[in-house]
PDB file of N, CA and C in Angstrom:
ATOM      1  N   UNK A   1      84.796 145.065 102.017  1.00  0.00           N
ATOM      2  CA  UNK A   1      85.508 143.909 101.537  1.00  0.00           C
ATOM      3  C   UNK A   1      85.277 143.807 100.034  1.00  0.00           C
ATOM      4  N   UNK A   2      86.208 143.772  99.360  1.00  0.00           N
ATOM      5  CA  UNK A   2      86.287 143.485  97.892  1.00  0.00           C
ATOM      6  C   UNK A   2      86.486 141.921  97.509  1.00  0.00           C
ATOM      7  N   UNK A   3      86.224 141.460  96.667  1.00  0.00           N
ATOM      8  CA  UNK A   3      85.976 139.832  96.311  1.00  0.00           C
ATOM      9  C   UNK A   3      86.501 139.949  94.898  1.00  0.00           C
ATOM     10  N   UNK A   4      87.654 139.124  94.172  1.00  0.00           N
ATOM     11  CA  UNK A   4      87.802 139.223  93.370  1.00  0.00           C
ATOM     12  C   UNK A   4      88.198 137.644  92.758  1.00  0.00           C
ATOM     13  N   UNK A   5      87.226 137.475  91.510  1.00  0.00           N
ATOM     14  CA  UNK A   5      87.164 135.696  91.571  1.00  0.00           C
ATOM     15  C   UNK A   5      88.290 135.337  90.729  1.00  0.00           C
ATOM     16  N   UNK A   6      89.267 135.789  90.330  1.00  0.00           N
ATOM     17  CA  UNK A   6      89.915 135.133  89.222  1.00  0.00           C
ATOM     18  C   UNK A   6      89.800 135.345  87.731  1.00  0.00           C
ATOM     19  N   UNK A   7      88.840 135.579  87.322  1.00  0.00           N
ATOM     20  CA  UNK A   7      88.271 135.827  85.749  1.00  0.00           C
ATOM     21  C   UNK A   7      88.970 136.288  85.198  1.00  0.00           C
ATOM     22  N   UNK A   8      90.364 137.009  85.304  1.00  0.00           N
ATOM     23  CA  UNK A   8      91.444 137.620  84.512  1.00  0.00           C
ATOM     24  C   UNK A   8      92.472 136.678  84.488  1.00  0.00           C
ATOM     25  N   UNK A   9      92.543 135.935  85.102  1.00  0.00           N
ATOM     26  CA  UNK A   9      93.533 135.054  85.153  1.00  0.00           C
ATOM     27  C   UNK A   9      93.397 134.346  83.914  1.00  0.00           C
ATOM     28  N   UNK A  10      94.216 133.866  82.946  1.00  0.00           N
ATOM     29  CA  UNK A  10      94.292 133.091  81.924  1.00  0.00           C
ATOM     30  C   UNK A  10      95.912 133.417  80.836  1.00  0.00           C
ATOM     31  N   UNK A  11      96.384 131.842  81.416  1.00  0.00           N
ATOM     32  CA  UNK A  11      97.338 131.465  81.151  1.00  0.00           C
ATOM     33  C   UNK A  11      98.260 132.249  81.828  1.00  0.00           C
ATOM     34  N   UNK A  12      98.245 132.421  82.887  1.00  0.00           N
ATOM     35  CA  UNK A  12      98.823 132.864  83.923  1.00  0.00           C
ATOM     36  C   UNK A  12     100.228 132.232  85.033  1.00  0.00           C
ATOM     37  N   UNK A  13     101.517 132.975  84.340  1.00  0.00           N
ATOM     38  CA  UNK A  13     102.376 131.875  85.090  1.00  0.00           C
ATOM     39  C   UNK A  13     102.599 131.940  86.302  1.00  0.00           C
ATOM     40  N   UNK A  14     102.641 131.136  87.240  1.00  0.00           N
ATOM     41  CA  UNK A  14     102.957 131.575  88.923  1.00  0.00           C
ATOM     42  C   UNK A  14     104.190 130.877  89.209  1.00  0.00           C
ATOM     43  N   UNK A  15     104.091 130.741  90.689  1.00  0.00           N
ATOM     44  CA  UNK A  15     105.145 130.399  91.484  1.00  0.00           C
ATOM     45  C   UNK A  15     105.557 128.719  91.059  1.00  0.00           C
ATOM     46  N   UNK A  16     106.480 128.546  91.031  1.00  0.00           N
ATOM     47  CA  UNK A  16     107.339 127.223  90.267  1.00  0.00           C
ATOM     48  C   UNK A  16     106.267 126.852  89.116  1.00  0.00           C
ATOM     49  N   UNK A  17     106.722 128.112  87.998  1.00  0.00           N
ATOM     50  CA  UNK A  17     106.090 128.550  86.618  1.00  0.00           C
ATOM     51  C   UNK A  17     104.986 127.543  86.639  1.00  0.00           C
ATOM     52  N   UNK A  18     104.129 127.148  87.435  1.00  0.00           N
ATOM     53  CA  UNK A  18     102.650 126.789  87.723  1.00  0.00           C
ATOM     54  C   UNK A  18     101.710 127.900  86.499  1.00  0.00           C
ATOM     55  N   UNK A  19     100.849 126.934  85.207  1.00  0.00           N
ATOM     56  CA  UNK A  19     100.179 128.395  84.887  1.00  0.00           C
ATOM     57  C   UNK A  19      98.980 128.312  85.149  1.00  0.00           C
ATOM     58  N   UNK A  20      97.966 129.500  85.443  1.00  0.00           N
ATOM     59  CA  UNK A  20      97.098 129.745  85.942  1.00  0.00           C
ATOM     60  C   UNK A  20      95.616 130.002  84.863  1.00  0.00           C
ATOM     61  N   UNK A  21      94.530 129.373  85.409  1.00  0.00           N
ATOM     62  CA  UNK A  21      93.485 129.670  84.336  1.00  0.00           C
ATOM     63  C   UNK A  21      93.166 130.083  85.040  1.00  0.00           C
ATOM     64  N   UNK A  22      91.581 130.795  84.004  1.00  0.00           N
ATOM     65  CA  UNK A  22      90.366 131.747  84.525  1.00  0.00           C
ATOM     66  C   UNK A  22      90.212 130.998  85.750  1.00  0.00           C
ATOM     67  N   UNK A  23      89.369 132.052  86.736  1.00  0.00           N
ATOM     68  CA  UNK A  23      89.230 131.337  87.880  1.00  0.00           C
ATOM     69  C   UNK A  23      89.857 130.326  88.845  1.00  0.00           C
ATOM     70  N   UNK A  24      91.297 130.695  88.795  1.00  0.00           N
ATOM     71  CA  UNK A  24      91.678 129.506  89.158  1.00  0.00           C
ATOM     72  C   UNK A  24      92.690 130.314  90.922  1.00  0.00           C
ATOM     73  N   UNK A  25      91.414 130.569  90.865  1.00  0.00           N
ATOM     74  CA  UNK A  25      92.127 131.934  92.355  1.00  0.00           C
ATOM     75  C   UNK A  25      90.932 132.842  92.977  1.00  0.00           C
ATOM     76  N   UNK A  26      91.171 133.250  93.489  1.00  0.00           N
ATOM     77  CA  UNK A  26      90.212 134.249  95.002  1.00  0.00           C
ATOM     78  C   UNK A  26      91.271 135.042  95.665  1.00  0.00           C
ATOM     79  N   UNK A  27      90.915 136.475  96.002  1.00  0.00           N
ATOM     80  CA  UNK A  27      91.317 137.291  96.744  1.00  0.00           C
ATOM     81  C   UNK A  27      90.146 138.007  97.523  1.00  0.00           C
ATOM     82  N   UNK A  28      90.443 138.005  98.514  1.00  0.00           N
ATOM     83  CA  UNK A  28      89.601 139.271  99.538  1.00  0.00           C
ATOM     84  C   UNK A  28      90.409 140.005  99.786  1.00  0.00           C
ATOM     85  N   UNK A  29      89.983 141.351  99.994  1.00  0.00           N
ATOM     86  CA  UNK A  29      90.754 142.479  99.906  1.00  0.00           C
ATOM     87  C   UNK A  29      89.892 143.317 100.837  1.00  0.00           C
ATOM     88  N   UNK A  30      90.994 143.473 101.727  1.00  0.00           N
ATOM     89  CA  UNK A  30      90.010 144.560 102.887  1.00  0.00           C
ATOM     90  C   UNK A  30      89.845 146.146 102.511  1.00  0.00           C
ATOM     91  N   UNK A  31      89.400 146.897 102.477  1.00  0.00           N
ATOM     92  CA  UNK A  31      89.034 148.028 102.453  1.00  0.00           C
ATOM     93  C   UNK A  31      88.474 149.064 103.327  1.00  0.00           C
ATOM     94  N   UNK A  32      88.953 150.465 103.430  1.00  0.00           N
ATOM     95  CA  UNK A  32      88.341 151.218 104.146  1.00  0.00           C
ATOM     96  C   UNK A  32      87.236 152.140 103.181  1.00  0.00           C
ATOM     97  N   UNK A  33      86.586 152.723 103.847  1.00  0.00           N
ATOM     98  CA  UNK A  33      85.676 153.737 102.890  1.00  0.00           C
ATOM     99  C   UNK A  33      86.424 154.578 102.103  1.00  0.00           C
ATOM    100  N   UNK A  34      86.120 154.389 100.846  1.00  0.00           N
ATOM    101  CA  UNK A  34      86.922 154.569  99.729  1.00  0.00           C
ATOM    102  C   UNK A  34      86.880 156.090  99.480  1.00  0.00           C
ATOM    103  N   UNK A  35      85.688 156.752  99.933  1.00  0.00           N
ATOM    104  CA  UNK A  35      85.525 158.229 100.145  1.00  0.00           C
ATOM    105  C   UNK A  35      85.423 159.002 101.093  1.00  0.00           C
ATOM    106  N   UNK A  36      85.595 157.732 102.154  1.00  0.00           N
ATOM    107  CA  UNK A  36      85.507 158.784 103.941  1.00  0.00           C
ATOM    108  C   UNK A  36      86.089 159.861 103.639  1.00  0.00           C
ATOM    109  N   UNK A  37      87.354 160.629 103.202  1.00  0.00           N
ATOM    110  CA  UNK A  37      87.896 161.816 103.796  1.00  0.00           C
ATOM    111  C   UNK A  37      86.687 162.688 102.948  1.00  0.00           C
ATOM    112  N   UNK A  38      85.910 162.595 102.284  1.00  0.00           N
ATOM    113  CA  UNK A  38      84.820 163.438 101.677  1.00  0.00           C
ATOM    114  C   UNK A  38      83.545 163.499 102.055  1.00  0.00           C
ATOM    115  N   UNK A  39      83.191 162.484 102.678  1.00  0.00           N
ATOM    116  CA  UNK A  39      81.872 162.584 103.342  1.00  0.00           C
ATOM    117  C   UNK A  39      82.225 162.335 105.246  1.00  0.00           C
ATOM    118  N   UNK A  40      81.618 163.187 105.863  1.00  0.00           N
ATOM    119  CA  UNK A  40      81.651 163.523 107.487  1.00  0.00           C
ATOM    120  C   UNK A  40      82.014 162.252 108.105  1.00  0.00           C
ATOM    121  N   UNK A  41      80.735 161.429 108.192  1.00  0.00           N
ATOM    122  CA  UNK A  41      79.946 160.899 108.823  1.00  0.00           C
ATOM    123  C   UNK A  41      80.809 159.490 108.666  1.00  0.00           C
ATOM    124  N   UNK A  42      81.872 159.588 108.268  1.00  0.00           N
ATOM    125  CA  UNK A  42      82.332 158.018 107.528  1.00  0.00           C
ATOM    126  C   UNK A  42      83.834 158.150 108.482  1.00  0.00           C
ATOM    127  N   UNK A  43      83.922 156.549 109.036  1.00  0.00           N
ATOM    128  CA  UNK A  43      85.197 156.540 109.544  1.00  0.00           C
ATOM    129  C   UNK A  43      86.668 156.903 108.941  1.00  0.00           C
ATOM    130  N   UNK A  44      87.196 157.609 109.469  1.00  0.00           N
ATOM    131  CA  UNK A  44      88.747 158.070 108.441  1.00  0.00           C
ATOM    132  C   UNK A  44      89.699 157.304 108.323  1.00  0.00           C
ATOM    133  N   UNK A  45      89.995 156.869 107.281  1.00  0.00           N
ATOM    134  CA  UNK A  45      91.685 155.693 107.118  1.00  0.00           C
ATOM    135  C   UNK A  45      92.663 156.199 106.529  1.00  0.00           C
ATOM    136  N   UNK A  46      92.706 157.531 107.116  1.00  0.00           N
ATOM    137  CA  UNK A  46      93.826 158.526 106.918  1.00  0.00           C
ATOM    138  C   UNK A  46      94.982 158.341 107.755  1.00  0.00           C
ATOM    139  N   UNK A  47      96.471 157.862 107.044  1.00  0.00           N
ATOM    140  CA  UNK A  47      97.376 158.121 107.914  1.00  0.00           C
ATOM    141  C   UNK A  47      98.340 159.119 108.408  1.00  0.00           C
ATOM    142  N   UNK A  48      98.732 159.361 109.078  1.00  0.00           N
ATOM    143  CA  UNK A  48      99.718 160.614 109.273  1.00  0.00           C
ATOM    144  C   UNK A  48     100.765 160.039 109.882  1.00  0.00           C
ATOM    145  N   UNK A  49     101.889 160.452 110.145  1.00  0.00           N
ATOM    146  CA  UNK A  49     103.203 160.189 110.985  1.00  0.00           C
ATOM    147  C   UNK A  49     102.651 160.016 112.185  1.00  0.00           C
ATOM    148  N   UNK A  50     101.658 161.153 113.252  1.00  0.00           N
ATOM    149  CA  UNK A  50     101.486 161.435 114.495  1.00  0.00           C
ATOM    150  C   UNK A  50     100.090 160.781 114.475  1.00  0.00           C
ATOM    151  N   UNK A  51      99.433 159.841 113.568  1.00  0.00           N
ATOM    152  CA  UNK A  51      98.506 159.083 113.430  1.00  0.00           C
ATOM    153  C   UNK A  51      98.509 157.794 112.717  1.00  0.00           C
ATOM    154  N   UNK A  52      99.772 156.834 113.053  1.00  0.00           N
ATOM    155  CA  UNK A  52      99.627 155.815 112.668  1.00  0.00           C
ATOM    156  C   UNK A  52      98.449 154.942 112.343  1.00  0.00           C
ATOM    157  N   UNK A  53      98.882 153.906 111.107  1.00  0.00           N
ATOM    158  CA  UNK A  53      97.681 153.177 111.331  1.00  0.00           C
ATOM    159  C   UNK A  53      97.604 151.611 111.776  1.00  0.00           C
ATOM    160  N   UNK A  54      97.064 150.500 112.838  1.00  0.00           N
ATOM    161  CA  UNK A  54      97.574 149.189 112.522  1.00  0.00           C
ATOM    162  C   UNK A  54      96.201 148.533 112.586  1.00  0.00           C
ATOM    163  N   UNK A  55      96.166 147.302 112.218  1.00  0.00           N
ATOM    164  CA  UNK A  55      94.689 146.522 111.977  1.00  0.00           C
ATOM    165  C   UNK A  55      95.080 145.656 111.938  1.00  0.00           C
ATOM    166  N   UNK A  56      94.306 144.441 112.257  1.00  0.00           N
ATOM    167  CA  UNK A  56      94.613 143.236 112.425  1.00  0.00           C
ATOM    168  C   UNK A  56      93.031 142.197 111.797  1.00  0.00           C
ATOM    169  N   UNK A  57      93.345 141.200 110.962  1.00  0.00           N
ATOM    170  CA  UNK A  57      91.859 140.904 110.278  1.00  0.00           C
ATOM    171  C   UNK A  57      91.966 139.544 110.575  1.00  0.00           C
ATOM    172  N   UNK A  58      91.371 138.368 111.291  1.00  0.00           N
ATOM    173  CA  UNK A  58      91.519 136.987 110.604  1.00  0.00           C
ATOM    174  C   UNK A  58      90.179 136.205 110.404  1.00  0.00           C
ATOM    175  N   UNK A  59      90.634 135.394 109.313  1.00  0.00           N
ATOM    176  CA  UNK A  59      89.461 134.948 108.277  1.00  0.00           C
ATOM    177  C   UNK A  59      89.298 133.609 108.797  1.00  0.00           C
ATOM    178  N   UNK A  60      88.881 133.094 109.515  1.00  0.00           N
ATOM    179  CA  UNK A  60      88.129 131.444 109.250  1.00  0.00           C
ATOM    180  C   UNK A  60      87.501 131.012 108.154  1.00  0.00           C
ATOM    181  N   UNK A  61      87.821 129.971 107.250  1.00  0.00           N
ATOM    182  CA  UNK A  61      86.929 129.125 106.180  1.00  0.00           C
ATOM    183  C   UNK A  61      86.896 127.615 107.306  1.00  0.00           C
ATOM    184  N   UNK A  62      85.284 127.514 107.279  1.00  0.00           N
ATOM    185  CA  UNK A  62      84.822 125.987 107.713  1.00  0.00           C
ATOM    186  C   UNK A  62      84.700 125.054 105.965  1.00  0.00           C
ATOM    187  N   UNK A  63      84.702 123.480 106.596  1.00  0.00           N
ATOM    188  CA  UNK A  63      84.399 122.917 105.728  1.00  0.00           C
ATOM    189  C   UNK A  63      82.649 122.732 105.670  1.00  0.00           C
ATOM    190  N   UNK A  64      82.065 122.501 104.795  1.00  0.00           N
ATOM    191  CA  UNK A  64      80.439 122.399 104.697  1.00  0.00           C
ATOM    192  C   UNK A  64      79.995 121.583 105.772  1.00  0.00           C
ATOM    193  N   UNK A  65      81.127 120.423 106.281  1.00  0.00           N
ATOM    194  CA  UNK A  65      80.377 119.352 107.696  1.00  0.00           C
ATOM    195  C   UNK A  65      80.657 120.127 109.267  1.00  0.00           C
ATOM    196  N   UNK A  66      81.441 121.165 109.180  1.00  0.00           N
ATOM    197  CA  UNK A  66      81.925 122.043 110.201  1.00  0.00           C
ATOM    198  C   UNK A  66      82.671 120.969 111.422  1.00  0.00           C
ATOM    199  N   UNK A  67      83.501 120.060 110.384  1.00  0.00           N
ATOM    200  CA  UNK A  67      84.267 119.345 111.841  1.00  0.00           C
ATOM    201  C   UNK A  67      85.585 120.006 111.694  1.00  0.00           C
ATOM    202  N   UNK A  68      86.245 120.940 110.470  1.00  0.00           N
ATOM    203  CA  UNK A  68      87.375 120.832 109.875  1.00  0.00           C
ATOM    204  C   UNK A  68      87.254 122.344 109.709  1.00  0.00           C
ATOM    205  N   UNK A  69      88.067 123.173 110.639  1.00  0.00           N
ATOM    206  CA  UNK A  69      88.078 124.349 110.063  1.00  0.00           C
ATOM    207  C   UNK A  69      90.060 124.815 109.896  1.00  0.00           C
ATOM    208  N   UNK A  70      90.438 125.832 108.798  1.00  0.00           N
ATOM    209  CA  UNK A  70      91.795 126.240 109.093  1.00  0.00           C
ATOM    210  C   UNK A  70      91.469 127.708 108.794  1.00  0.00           C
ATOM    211  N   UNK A  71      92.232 128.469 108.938  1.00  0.00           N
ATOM    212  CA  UNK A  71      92.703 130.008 109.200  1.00  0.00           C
ATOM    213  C   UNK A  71      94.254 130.241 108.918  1.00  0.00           C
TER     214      UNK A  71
END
């Protein structure tokens, strides 16, 4: 999992030209082993035609009192 906080963001225009400061955003970014096809021992996230690939990920965030959670 990659984590990326925002820190590039600045003055950043978005969606209904909303602009964006430092930090003013989060991404997680899933990842497979970035060098499996080079080392053995590491799961492969190699696709082929006759080796599709599909995955499915979901994220829960609780609130700090844990009465309130969304996904």
């Amino acid at each position: 999992m990659h984590f990326y906080n925002g820190h590039n963001l600045n003055q950043v225009s978005g969606k209904n030209n909303v602009i964006y400061q430092k930090f003013a955003g989060v991404c997680l970014e899933p990842k497979g082993f970035v060098n499996a096809v080079n080392i053995k021992h590491f799961p492969l996230s190699q696709v082929t035609p006759d080796k599709p690939y599909q995955h499915s990920i979901v994220y829960e965030f609780y609130y700090p009192d844990g009465n309130k959670s969304f996904n």
